[in-house]
Protein backbone atom coordinates (compact mmCIF):
# COMPACT_ATOMS: atom_id res chain seq x y z
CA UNK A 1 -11.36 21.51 -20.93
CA UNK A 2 -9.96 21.63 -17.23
CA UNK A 3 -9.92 19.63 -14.71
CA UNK A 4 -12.96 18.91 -12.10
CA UNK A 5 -10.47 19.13 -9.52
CA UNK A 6 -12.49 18.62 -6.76
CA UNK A 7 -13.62 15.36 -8.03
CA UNK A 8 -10.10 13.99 -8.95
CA UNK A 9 -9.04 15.21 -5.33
CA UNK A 10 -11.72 12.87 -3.89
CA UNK A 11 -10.63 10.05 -5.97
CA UNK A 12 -7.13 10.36 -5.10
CA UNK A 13 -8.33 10.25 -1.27
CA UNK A 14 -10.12 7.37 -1.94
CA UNK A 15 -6.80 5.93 -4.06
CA UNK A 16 -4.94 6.97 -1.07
CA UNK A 17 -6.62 5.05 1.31
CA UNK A 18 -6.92 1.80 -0.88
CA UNK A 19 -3.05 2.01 -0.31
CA UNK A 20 -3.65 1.90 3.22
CA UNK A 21 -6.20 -1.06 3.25
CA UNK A 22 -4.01 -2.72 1.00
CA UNK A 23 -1.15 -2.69 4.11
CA UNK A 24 -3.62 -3.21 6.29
CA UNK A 25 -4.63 -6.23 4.63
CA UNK A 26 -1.32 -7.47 3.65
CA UNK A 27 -0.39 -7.26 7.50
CA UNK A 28 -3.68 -10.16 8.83
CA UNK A 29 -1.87 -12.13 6.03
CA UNK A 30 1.04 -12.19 7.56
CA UNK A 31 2.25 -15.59 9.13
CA UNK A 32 4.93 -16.08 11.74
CA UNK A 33 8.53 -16.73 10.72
CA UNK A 34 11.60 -17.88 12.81
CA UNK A 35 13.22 -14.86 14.88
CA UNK A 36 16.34 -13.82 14.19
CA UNK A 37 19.41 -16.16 15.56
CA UNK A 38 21.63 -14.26 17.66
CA UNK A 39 25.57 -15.30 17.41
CA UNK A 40 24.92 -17.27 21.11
CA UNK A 41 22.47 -19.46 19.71
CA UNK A 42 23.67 -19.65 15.73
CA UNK A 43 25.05 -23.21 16.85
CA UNK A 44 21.32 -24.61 17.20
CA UNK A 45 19.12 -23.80 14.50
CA UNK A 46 16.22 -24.96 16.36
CA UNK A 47 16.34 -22.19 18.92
CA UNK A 48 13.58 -19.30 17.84
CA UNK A 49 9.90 -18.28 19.35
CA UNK A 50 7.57 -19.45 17.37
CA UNK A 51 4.86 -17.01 18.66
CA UNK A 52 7.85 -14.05 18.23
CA UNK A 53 4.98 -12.52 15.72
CA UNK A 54 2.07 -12.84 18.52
CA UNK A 55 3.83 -11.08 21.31
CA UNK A 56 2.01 -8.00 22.32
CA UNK A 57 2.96 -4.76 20.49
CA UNK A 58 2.93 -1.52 22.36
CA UNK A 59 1.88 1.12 20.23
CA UNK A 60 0.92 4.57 21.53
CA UNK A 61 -2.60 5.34 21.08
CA UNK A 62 -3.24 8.74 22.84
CA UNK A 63 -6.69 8.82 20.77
CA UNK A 64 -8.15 5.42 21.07
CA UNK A 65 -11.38 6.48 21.56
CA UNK A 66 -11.51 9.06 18.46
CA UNK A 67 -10.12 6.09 16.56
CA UNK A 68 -12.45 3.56 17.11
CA UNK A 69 -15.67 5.63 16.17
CA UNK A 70 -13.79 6.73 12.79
CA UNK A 71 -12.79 3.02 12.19
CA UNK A 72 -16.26 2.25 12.78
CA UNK A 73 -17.14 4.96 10.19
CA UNK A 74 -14.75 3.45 7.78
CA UNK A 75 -15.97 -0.35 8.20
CA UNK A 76 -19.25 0.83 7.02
CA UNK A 77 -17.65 3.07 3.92
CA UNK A 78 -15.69 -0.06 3.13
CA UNK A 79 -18.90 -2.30 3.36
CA UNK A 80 -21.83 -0.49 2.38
CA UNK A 81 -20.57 1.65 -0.25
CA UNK A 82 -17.33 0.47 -1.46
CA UNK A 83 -18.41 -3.35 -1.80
CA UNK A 84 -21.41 -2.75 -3.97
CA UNK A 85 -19.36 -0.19 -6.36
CA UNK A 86 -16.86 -3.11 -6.82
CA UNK A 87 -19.43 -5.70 -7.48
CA UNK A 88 -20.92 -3.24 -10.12
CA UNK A 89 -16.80 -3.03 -11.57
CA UNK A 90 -16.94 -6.52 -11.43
CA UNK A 91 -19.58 -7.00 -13.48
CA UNK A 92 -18.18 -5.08 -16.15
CA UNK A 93 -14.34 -5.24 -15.94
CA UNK A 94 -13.55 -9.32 -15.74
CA UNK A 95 -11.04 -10.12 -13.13
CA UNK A 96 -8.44 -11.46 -15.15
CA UNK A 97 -8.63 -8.07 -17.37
CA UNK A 98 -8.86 -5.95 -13.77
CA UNK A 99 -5.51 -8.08 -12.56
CA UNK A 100 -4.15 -6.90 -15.62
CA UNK A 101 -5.07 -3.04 -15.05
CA UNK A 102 -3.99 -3.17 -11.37
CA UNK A 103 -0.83 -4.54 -12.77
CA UNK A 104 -0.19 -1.68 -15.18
CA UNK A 105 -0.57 0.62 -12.13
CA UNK A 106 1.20 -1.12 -9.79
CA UNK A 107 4.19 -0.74 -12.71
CA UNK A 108 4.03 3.40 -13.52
CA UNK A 109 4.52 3.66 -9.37
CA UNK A 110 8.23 2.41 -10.17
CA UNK A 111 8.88 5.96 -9.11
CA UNK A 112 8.04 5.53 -5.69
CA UNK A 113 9.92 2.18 -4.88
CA UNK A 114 13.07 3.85 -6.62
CA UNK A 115 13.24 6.75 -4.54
CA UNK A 116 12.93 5.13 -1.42
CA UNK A 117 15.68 2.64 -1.98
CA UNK A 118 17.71 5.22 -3.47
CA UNK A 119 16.79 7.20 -0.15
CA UNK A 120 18.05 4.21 1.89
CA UNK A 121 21.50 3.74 0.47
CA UNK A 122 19.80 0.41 -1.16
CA UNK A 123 21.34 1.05 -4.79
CA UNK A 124 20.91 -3.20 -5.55
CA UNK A 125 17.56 -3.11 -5.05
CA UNK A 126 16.90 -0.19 -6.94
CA UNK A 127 19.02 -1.60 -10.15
CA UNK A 128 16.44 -4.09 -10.17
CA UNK A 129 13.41 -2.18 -9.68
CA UNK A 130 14.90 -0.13 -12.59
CA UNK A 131 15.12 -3.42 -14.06
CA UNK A 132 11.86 -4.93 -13.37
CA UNK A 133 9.89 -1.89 -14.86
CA UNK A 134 11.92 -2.06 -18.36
CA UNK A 135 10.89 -5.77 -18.58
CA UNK A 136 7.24 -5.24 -17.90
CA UNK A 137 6.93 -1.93 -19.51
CA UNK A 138 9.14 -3.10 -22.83
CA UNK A 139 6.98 -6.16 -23.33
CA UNK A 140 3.82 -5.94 -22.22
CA UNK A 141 3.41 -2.19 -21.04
CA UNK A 142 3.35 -3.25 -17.56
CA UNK A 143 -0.34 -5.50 -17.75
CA UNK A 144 1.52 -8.78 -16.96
CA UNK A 145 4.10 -8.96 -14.32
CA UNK A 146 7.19 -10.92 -16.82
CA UNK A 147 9.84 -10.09 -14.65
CA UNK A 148 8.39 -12.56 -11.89
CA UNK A 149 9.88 -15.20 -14.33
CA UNK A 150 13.12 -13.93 -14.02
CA UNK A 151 15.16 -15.17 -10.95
CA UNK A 152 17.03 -11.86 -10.34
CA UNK A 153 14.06 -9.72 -10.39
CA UNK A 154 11.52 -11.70 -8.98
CA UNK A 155 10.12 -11.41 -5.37
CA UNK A 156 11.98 -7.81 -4.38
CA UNK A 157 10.90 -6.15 -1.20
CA UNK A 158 8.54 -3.46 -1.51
CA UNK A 159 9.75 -0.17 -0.21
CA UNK A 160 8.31 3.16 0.01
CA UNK A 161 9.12 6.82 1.85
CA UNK A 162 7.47 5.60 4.84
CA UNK A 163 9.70 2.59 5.53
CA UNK A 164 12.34 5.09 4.22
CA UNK A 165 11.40 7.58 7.26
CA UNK A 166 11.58 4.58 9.20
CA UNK A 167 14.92 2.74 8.51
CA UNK A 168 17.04 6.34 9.08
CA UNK A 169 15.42 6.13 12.94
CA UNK A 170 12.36 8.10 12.67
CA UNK A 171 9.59 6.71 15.42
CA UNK A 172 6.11 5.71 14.38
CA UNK A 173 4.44 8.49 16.30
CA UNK A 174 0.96 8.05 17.77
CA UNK A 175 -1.49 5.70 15.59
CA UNK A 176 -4.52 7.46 14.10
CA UNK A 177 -7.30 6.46 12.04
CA UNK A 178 -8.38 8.62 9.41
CA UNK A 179 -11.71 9.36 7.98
CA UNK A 180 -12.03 6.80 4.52
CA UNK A 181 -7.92 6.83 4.57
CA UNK A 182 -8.06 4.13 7.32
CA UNK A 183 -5.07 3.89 10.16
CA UNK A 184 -1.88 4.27 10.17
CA UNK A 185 1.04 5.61 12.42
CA UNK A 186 2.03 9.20 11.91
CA UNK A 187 5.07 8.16 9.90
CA UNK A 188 3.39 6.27 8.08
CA UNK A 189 0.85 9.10 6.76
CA UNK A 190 3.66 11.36 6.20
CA UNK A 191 5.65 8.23 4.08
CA UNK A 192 2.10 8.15 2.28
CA UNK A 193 1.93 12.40 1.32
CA UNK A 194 5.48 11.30 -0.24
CA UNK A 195 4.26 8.50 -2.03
CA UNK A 196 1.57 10.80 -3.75
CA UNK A 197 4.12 13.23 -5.07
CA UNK A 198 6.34 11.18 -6.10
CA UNK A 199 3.68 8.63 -8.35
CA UNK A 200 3.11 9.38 -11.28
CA UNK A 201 -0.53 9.06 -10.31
CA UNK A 202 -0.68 11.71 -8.02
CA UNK A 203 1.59 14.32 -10.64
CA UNK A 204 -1.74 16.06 -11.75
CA UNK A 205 -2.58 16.60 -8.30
CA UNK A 206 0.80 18.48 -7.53
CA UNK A 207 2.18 21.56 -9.10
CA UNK A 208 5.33 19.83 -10.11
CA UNK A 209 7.04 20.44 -12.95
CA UNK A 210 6.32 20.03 -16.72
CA UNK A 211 2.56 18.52 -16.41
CA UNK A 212 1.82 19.37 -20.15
CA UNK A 213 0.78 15.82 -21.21
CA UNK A 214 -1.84 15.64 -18.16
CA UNK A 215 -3.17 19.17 -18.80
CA UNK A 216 -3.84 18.35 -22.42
CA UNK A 217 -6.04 15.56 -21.27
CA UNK A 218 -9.80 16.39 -20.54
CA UNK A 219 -10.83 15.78 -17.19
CA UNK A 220 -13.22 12.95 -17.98
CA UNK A 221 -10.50 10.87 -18.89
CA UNK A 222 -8.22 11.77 -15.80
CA UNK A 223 -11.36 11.17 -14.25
CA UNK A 224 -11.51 7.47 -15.95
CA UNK A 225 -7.71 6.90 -15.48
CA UNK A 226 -8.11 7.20 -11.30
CA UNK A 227 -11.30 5.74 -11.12
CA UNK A 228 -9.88 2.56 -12.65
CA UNK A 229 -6.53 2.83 -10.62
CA UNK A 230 -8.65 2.98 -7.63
CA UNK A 231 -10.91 0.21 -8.43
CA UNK A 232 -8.21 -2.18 -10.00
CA UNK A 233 -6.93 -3.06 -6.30
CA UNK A 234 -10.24 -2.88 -4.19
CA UNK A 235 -11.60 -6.23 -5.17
CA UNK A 236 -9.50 -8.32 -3.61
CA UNK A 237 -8.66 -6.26 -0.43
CA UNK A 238 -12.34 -5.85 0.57
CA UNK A 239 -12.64 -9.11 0.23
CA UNK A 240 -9.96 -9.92 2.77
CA UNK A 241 -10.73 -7.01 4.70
CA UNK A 242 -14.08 -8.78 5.35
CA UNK A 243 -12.75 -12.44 5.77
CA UNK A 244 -10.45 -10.60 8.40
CA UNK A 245 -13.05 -8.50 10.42
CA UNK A 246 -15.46 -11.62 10.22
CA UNK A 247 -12.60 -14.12 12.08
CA UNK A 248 -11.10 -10.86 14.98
CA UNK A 249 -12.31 -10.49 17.95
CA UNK A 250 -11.63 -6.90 18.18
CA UNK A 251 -11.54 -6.08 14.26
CA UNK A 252 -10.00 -2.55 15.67
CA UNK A 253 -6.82 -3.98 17.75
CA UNK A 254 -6.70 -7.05 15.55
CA UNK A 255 -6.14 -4.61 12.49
CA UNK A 256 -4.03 -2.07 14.55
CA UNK A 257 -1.39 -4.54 15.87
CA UNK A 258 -1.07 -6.50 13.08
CA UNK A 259 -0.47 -3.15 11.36
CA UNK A 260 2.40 -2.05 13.48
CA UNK A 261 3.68 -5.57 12.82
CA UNK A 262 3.94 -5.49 9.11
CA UNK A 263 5.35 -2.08 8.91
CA UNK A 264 7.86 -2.66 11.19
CA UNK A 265 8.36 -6.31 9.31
CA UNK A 266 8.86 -4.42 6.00
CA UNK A 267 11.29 -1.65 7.15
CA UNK A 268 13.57 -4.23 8.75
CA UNK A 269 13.86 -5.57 4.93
């Protein structure tokens, strides 16, 4: 049978922007850390900012207004539609099972971190990504995360082509919110279309290559393969997402800024 491609397309977009709430997320976690020492002040090791983290961020914002009403649009996507379908996941897929499932994911996407250290001259890191996915994949096909337990694989920076645009000099660009995709600099969205080609997730999507293995499979279980990569990572990003919009101000600029922050945090890696 062939694909419903329309309907895998719209669950991709929807996959695509639980990547982005995931950053987005990830970035209101964030907590300060010492600045840099410069060789002048290596001698005391006392001398950082402690609010280096909270200084204001200038980010170019040509569309602010456009922004906001599509962010409001989003905030009521991510509320009103995508809360209850996770509570009804919930229900059925445990979490300790779904941690499992959104670890198998976060595995096959190997791919992605690869290329973008290979793409930034960062051959270490990729040896152990390479490693990292032959320990999870060998022993438990990627649902449990075993190379955490070893030393020399365990806590490696996350890259992807958009910190990859980023570390050979490439500016943000303006910052733009996106209908369900969420916001994100310009860079950023173009490190994202990169992402998508190169996961393995995103290979039925592409005309790429040998694709025999995903043509053969019917479309309801492509269908069931996205829809549970998709709602794997939503649970616990919604419910941050909400703790976060609940404690801002200005959910918009709190969620903006911090943003920028983390990006910038994780190219600099």
């Amino acid at each position: 049978m062939k694909t419903s491609a329309p309907l895998l397309f719209s669950l991709l977009l929807l996959g695509a922007s639980t990547c982005v709430l995931r950053a987005q997320t990830a970035a209101t976690s964030l907590t300060p850390s010492p600045a840099p020492l410069s060789a002048s002040s290596a001698g005391n090791a006392t001398e950082y900012d402690d609010f280096a983290d909270y200084a204001p961020t200038r980010i170019s914002d040509p569309l602010e207004g456009f922004n906001r009403r599509i962010f409001s649009f989003n905030d009521v996507v991510y509320t009103r539609v995508l809360s209850p379908a996770v509570k009804g996941y919930e229900f059925v897929v445990r979490p300790p099972l779904n941690r499992a499932i959104a670890n198998f994911y976060d595995n096959i996407r190997y791919p992605v971190r690869l290329v973008a250290n290979l793409t930034q001259l960062k051959f270490a890191r990729a040896g152990q990504e390479t490693g990292k996915f032959f320990v999870n994949t060998t022993l438990f096909l990627g649902f449990f995360p075993t190379s955490e337990r070893i030393p020399a694989l365990a806590d490696v920076p996350r890259e992807d082509l958009g910190q990859t645009i980023g570390h050979w000099g490439v500016p943000h660009g303006p910052y733009l919110v996106l209908p369900i995709l969420g916001g994100a600099s310009l860079r950023d969205f173009g490190g994202r279309v990169g992402d998508t080609v190169v996961a393995p997730t995103g290979w039925d999507f592409i005309n790429l290559g040998n694709r025999e293995w995903l043509d053969s499979l019917d479309w309801e279980y492509q269908t069931a393969i996205t829809v549970t990569d998709v709602m794997s990572g939503l649970p616990p990003t919604l419910q941050f997402y909400r703790d976060m919009k609940s404690a801002a101000v200005d959910p918009y600029l709190s969620v903006r800024d911090a943003t920028r922050r983390y990006r910038d945090r994780e190219t600099a890696r």
